[in-house]
N, C-alpha and C. Protein backbone atom coordinates (compact mmCIF):
# COMPACT_ATOMS: atom_id res chain seq x y z
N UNK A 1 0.85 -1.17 0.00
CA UNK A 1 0.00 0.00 0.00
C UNK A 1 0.90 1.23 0.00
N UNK A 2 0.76 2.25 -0.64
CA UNK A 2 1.03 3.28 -0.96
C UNK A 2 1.14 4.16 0.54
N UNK A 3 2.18 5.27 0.69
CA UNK A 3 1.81 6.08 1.57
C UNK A 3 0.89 7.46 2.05
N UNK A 4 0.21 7.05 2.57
CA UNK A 4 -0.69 8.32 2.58
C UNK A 4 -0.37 9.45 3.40
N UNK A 5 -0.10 10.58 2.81
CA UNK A 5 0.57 11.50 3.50
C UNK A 5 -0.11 12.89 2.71
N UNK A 6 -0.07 14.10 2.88
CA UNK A 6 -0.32 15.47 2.37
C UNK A 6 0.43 15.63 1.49
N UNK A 7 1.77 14.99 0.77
CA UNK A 7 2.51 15.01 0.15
C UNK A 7 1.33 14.75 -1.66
N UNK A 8 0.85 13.66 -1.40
CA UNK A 8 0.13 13.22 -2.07
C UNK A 8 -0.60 13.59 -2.67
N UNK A 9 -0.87 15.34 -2.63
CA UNK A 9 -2.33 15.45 -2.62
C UNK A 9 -2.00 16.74 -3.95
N UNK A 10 -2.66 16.21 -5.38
CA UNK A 10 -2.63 16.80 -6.73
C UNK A 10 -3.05 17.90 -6.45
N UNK A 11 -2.64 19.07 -7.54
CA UNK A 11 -3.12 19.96 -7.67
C UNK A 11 -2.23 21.32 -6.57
N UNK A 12 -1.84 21.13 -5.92
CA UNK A 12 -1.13 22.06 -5.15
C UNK A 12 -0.31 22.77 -5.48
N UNK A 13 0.34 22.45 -7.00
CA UNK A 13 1.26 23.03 -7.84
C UNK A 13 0.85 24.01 -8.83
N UNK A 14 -0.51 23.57 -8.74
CA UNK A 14 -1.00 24.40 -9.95
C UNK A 14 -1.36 25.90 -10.28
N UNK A 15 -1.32 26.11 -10.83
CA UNK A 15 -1.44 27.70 -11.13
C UNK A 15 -2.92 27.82 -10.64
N UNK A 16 -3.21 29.35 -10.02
CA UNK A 16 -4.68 29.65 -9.75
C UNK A 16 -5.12 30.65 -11.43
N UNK A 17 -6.20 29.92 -11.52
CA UNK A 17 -6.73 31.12 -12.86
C UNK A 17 -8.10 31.48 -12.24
N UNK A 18 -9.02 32.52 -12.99
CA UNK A 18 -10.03 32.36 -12.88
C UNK A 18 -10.88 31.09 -12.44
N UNK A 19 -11.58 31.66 -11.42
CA UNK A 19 -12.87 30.44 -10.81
C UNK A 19 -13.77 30.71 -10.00
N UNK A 20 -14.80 30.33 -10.24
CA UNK A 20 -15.85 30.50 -9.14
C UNK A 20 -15.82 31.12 -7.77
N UNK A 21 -15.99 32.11 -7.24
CA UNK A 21 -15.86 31.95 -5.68
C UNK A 21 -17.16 31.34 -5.05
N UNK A 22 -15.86 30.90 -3.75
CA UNK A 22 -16.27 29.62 -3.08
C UNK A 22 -17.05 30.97 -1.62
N UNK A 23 -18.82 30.79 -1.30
CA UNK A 23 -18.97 31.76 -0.13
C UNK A 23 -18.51 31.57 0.83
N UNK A 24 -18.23 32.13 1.76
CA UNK A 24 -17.31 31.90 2.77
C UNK A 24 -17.45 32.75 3.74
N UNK A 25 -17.76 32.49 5.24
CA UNK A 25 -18.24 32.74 6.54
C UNK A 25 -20.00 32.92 6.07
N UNK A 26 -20.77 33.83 7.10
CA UNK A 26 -21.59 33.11 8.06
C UNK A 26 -22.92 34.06 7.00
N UNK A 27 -23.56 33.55 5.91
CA UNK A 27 -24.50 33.92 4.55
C UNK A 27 -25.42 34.63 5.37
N UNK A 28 -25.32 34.55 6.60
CA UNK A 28 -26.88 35.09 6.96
C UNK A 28 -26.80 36.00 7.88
N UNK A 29 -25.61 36.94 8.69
CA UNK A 29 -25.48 38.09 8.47
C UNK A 29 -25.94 39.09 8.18
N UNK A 30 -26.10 40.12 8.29
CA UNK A 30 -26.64 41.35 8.01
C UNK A 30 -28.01 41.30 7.43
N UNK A 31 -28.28 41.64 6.06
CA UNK A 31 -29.98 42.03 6.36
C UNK A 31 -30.70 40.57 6.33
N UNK A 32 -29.97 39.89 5.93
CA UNK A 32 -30.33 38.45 5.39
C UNK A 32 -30.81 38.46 3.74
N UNK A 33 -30.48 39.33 3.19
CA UNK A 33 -30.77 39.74 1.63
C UNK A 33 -29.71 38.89 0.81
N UNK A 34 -29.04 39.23 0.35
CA UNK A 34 -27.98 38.15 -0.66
C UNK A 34 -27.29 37.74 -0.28
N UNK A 35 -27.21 35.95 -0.86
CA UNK A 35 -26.75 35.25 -0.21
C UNK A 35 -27.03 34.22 1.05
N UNK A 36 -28.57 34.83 1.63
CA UNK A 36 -28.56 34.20 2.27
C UNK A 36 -29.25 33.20 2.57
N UNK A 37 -29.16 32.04 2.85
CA UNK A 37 -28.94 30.63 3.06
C UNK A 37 -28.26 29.79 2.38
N UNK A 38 -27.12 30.08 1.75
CA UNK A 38 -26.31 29.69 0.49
C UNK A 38 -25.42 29.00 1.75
N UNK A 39 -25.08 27.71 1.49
CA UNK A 39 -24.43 26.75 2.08
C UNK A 39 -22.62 27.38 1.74
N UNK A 40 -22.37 26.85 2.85
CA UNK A 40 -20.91 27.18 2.86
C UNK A 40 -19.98 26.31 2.49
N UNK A 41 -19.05 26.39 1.68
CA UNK A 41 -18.25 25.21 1.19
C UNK A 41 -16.64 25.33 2.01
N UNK A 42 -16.46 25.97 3.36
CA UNK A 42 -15.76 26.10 3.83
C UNK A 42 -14.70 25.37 3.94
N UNK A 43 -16.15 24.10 5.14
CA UNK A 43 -15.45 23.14 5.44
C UNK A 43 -15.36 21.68 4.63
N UNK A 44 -15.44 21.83 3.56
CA UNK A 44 -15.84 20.80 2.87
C UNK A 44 -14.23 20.33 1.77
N UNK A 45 -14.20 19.11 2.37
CA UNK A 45 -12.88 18.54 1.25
C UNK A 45 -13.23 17.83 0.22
N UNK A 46 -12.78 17.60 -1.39
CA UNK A 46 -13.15 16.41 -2.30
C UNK A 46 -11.97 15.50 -2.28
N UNK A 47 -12.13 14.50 -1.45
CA UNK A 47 -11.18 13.57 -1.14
C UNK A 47 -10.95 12.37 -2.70
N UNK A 48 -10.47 11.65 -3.52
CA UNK A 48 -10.13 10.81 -4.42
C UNK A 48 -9.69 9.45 -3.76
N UNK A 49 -10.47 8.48 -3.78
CA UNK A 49 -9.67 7.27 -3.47
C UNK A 49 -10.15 6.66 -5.12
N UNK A 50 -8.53 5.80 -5.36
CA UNK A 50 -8.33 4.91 -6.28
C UNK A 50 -7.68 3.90 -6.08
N UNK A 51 -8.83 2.75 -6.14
CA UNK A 51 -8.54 1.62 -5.73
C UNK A 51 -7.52 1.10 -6.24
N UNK A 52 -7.27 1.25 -7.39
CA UNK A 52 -6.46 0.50 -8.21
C UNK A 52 -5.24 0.71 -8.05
N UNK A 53 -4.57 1.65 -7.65
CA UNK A 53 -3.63 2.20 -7.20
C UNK A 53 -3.13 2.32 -5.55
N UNK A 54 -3.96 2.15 -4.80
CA UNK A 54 -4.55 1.81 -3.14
C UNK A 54 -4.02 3.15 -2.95
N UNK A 55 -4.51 4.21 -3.45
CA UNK A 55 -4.37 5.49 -3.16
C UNK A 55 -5.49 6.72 -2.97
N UNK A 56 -5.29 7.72 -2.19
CA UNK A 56 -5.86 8.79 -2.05
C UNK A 56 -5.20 9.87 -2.22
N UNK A 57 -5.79 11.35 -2.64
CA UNK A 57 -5.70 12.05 -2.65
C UNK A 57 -6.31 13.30 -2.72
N UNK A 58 -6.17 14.39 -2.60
CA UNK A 58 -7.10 15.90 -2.34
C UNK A 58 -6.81 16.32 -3.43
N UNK A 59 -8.21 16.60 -4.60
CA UNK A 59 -7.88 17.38 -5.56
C UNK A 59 -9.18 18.84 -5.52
N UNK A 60 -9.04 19.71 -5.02
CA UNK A 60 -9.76 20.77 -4.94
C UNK A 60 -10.00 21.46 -6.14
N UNK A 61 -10.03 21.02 -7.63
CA UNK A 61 -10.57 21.27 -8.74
C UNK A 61 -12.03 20.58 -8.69
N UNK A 62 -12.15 19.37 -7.86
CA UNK A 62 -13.25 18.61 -7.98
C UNK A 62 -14.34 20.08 -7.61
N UNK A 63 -14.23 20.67 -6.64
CA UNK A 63 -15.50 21.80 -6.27
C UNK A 63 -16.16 22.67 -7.42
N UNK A 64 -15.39 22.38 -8.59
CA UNK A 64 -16.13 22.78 -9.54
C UNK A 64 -15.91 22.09 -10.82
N UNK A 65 -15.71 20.67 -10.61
CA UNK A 65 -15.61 19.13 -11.72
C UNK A 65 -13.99 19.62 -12.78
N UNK A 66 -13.11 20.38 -11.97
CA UNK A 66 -11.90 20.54 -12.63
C UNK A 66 -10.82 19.55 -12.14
N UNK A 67 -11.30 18.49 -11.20
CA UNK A 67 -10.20 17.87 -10.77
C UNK A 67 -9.16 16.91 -12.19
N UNK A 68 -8.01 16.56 -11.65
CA UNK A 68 -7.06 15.70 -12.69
C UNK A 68 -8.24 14.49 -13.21
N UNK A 69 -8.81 13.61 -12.70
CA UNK A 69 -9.74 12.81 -13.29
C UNK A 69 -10.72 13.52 -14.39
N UNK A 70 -11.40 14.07 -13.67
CA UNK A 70 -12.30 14.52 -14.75
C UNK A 70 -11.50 15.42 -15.88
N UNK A 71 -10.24 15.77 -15.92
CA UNK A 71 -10.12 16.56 -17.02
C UNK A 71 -9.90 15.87 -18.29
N UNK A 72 -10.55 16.60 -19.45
CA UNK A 72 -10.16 16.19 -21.07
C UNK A 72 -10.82 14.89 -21.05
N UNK A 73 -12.26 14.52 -20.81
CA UNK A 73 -12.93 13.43 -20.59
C UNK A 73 -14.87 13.91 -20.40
N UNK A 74 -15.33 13.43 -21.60
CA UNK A 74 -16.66 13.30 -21.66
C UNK A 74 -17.31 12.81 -20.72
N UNK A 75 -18.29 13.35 -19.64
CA UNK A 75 -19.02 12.86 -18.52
C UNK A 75 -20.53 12.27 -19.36
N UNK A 76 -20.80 11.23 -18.74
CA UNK A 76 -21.97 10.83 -19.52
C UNK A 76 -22.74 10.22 -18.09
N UNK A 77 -23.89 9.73 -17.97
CA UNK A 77 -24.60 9.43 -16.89
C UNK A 77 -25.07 7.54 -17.43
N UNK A 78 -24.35 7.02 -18.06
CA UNK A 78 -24.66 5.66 -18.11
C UNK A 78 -23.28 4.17 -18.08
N UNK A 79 -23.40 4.07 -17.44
CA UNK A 79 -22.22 3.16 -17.17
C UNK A 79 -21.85 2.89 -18.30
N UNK A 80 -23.01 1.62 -19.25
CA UNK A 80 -22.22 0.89 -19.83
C UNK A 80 -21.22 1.97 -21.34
N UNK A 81 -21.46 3.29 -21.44
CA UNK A 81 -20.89 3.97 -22.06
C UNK A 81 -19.14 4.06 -21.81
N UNK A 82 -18.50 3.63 -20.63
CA UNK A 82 -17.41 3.32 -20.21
C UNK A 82 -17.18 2.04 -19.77
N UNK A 83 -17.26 1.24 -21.11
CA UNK A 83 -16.85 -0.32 -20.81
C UNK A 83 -15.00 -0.56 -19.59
N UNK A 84 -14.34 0.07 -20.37
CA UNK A 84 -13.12 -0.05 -19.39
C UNK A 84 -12.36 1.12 -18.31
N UNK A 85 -13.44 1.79 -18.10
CA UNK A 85 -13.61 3.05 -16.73
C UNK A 85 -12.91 2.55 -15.80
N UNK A 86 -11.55 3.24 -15.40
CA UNK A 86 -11.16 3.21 -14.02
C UNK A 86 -12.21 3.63 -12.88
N UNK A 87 -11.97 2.68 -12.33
CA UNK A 87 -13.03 3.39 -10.87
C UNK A 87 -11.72 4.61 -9.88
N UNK A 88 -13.50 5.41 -9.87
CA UNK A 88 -12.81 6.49 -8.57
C UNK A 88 -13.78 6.81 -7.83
N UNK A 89 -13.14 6.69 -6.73
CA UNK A 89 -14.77 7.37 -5.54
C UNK A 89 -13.93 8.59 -5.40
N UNK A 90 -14.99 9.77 -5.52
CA UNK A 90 -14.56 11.04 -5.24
C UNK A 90 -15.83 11.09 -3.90
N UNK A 91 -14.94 11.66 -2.28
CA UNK A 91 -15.40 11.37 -1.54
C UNK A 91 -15.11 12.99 -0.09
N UNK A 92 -16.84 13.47 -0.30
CA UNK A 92 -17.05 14.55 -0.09
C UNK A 92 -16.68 14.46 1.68
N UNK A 93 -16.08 15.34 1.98
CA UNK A 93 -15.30 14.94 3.72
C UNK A 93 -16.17 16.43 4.48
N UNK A 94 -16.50 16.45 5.33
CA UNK A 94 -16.43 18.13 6.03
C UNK A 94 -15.92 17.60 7.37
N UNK A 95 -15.48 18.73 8.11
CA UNK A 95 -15.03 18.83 9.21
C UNK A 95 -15.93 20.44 10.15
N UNK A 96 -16.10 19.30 11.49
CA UNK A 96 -16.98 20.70 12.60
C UNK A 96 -16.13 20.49 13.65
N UNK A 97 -16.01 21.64 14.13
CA UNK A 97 -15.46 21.98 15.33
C UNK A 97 -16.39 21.37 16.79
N UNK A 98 -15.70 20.55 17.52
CA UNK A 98 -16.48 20.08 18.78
C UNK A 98 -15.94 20.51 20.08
N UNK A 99 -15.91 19.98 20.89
CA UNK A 99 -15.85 20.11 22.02
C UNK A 99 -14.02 20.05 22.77
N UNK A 100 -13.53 18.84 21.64
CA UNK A 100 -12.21 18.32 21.98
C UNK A 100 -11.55 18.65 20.73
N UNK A 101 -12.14 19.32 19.75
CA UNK A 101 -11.51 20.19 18.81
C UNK A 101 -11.76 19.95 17.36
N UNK A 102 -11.28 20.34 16.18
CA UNK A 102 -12.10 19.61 14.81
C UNK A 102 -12.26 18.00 14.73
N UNK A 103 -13.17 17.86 14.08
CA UNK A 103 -13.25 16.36 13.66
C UNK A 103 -13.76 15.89 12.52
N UNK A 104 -13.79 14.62 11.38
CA UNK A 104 -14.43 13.93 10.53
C UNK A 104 -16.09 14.45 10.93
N UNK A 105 -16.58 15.28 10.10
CA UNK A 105 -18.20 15.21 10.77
C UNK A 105 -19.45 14.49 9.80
N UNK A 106 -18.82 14.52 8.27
CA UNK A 106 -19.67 14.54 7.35
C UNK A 106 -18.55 13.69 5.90
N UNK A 107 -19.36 12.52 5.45
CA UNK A 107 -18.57 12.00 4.32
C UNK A 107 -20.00 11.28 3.30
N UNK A 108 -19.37 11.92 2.01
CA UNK A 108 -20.38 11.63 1.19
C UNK A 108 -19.66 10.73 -0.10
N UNK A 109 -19.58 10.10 -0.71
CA UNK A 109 -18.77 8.83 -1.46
C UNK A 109 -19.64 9.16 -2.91
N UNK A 110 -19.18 9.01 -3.97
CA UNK A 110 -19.49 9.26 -5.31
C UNK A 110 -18.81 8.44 -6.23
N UNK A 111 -19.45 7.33 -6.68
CA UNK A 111 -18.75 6.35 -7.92
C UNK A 111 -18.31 7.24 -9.39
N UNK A 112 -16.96 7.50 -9.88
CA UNK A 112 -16.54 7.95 -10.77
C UNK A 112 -16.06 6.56 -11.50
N UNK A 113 -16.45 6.39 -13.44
CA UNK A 113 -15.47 6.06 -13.82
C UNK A 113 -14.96 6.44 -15.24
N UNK A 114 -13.80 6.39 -15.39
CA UNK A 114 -12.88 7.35 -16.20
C UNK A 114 -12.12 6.42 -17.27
N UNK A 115 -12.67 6.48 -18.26
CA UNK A 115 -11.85 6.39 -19.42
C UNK A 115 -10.78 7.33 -20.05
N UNK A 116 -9.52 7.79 -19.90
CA UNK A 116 -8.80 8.76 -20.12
C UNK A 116 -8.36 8.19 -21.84
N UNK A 117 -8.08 7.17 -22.28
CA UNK A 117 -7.96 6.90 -23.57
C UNK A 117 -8.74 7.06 -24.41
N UNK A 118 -9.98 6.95 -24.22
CA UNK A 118 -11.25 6.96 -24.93
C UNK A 118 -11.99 8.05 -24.68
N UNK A 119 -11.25 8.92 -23.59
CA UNK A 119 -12.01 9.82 -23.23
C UNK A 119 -13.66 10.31 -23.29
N UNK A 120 -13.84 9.41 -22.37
CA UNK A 120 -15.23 8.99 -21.97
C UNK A 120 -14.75 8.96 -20.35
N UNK A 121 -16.22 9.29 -19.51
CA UNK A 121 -16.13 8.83 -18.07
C UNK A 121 -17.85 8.91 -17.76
N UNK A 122 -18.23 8.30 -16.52
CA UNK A 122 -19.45 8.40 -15.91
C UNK A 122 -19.28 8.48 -14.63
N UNK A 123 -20.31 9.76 -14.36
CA UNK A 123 -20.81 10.29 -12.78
C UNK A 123 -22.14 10.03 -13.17
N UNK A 124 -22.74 10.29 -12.02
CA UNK A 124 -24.01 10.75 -11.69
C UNK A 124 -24.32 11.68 -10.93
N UNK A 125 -24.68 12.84 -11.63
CA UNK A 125 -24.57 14.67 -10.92
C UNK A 125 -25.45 14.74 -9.83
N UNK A 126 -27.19 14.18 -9.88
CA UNK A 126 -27.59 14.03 -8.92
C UNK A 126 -27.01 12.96 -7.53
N UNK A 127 -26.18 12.19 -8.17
CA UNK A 127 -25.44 11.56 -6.51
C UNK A 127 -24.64 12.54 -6.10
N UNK A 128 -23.49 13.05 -6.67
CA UNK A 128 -22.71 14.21 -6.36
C UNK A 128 -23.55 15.11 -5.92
N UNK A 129 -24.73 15.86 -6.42
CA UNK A 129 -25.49 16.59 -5.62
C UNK A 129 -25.47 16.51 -4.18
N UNK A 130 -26.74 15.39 -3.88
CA UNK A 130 -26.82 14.41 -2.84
C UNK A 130 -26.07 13.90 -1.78
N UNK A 131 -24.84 13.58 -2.12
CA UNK A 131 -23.86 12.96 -1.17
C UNK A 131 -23.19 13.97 -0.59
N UNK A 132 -23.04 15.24 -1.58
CA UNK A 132 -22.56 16.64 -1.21
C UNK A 132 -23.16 17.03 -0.07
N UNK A 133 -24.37 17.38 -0.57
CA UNK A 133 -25.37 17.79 0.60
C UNK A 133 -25.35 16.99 1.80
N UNK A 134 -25.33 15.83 1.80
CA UNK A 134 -25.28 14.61 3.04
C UNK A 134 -24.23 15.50 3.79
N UNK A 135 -22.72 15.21 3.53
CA UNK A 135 -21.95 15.83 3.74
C UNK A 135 -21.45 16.78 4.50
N UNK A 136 -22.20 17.94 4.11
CA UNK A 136 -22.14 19.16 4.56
C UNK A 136 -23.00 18.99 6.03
N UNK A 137 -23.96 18.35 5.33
CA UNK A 137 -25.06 18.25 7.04
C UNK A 137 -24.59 17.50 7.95
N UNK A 138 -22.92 16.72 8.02
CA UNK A 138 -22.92 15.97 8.80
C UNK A 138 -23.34 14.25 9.06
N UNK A 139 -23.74 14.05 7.38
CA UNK A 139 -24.26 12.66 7.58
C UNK A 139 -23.15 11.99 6.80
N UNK A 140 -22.73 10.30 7.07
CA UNK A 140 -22.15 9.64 6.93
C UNK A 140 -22.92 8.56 5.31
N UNK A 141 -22.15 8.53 4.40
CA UNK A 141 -22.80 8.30 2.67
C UNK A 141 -22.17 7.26 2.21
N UNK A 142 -21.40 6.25 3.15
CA UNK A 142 -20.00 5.17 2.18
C UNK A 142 -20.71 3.80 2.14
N UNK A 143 -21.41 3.58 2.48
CA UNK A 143 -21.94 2.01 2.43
C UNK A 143 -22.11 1.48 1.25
N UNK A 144 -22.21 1.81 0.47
CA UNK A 144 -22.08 1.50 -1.06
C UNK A 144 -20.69 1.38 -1.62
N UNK A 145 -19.62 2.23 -0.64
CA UNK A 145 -18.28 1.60 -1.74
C UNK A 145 -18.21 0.43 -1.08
N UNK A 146 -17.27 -0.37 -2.22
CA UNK A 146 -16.73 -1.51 -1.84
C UNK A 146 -15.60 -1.52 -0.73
N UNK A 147 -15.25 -2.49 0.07
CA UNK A 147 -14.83 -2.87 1.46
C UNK A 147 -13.08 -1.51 1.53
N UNK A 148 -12.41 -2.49 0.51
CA UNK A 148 -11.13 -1.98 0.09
C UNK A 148 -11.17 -0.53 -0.45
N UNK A 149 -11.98 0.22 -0.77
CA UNK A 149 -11.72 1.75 -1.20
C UNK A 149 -11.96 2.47 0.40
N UNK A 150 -12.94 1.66 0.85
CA UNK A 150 -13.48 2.30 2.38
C UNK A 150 -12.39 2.32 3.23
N UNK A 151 -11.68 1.24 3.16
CA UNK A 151 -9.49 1.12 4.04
C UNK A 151 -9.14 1.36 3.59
N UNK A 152 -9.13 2.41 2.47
CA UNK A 152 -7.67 3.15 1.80
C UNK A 152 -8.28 4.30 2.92
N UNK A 153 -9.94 4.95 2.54
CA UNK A 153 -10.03 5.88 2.76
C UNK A 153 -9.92 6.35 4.34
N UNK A 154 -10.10 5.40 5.05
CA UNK A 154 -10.15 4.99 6.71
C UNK A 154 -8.37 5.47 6.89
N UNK A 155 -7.63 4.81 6.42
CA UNK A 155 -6.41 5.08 6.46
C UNK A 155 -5.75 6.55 5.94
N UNK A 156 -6.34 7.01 4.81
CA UNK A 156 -5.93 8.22 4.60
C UNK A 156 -6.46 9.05 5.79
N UNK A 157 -7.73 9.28 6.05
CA UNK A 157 -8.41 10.18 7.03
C UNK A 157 -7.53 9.97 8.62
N UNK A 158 -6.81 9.13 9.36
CA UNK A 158 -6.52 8.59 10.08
C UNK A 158 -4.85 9.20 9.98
N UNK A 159 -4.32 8.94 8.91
CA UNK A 159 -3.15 9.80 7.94
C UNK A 159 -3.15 11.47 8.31
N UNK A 160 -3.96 11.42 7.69
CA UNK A 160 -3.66 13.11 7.23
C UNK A 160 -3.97 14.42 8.95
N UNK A 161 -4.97 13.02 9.65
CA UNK A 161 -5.03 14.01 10.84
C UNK A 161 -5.31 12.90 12.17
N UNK A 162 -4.72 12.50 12.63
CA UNK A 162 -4.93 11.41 13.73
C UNK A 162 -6.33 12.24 14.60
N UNK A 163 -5.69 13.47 15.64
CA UNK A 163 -6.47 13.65 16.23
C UNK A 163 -8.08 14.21 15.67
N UNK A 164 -8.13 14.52 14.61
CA UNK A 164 -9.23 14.89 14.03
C UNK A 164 -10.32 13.21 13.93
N UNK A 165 -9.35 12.00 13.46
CA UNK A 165 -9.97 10.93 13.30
C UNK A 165 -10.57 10.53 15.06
N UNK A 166 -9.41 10.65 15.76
CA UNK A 166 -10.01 10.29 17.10
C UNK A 166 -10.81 11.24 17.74
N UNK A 167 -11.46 12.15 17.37
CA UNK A 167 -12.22 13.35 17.67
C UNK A 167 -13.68 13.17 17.50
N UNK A 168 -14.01 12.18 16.32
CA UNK A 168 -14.72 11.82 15.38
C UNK A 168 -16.10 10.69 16.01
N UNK A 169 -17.22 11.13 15.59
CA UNK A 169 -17.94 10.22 16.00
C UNK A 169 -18.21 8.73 15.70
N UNK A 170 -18.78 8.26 16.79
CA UNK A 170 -18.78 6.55 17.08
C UNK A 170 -19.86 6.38 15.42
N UNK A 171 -20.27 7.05 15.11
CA UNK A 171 -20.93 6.61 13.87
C UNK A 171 -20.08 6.60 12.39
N UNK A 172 -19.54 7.20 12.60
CA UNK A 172 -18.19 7.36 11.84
C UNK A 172 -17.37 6.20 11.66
N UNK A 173 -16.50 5.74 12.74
CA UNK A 173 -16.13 4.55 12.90
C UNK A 173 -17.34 3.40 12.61
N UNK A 174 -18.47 3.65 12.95
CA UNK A 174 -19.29 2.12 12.26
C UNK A 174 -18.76 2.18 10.89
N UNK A 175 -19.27 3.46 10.17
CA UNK A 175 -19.40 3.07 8.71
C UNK A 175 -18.10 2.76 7.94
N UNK A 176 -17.28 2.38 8.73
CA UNK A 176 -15.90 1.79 8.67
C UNK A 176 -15.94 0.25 9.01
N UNK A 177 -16.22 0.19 10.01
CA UNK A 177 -16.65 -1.04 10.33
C UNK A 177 -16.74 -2.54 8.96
N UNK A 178 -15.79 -3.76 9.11
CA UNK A 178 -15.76 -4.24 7.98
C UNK A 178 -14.54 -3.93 6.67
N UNK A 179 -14.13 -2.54 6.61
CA UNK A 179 -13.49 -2.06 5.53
C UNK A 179 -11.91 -3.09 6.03
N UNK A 180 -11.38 -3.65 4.65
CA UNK A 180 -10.66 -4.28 4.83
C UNK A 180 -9.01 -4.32 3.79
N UNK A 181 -8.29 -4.23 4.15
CA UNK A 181 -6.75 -4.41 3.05
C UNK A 181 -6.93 -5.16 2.33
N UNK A 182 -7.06 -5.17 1.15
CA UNK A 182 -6.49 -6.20 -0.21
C UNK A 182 -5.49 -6.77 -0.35
């Protein structure tokens, strides 16, 4: 298995160009006129596990579908359109501040797969919607990946911030529960 470390994590090199701004602090503020109830993407990470590789990584292009996977690749919404699609779970993380300090609060899991030769890939925008939103609210979304993407990702999260993982709620650790090394 690969090492999971911050070292790892694409995109950090890259040039900033034009992009979206991301809202940021508290939308509802002042008169409550614009902006407000617009969800905050503060705390929110797009985590990458690839199985195939027993790797993770942070690509923050994903917040607006610019990550290294998706680039130079047709998104289509039907599987069998990517007969030989690498799998990727792109896997929505947030973090809340508690009592004993930040923690894992919210993880939402999204089946990507990517044809980069054929340039073809398939999402499904309403799961990304969805799992996003889960996410953000604090709800736990992985039961659907398979065992081995769930222990890369258990291990990266555990990686990148021990005490944040041990901070983390007992429901959290269930939906771990089972995830196993290849």
């Amino acid at each position: 298995m690969s090492e999971f470390s911050k070292d790892n994590n694409k995109g950090a090199e890259k040039k900033r160009g034009s992009q979206f701004n991301i809202l940021s602090g508290d939308a509802t503020k002042g008169d409550g006129g614009f902006n407000a109830g617009a969800l905050s993407l503060d705390h929110v990470t797009p985590v990458f596990i690839d199985p195939a590789e027993d790797a993770a990584f942070i690509d923050m292009g994903a917040l607006h579908a610019r990550s290294e996977p998706e680039k130079r690749v047709k998104f289509g919404p039907d599987k069998s359109n990517v007969p030989d699609g690498k799998l990727y779970w792109l896997v929505w993380v947030s973090t809340e501040q508690g009592e004993n300090g930040p923690f894992y609060a919210g993880l939402g899991a999204c089946e990507m797969l990517v044809d980069k030769k054929a340039r073809r890939a398939y999402k499904s925008m309403p799961e990304h919607v969805n799992n996003l939103d889960k996410a953000i609210k604090g709800r736990i979304a992985i039961a659907h990946m398979d065992e081995h993407s769930r222990y890369i990702l258990q291990e990266y999260l555990k990686a990148f911030n021990r005490n944040m993982w041990d901070n983390s709620t007992e429901e959290l650790y269930e939906a771990f529960r089972g995830a196993a090394e290849q």
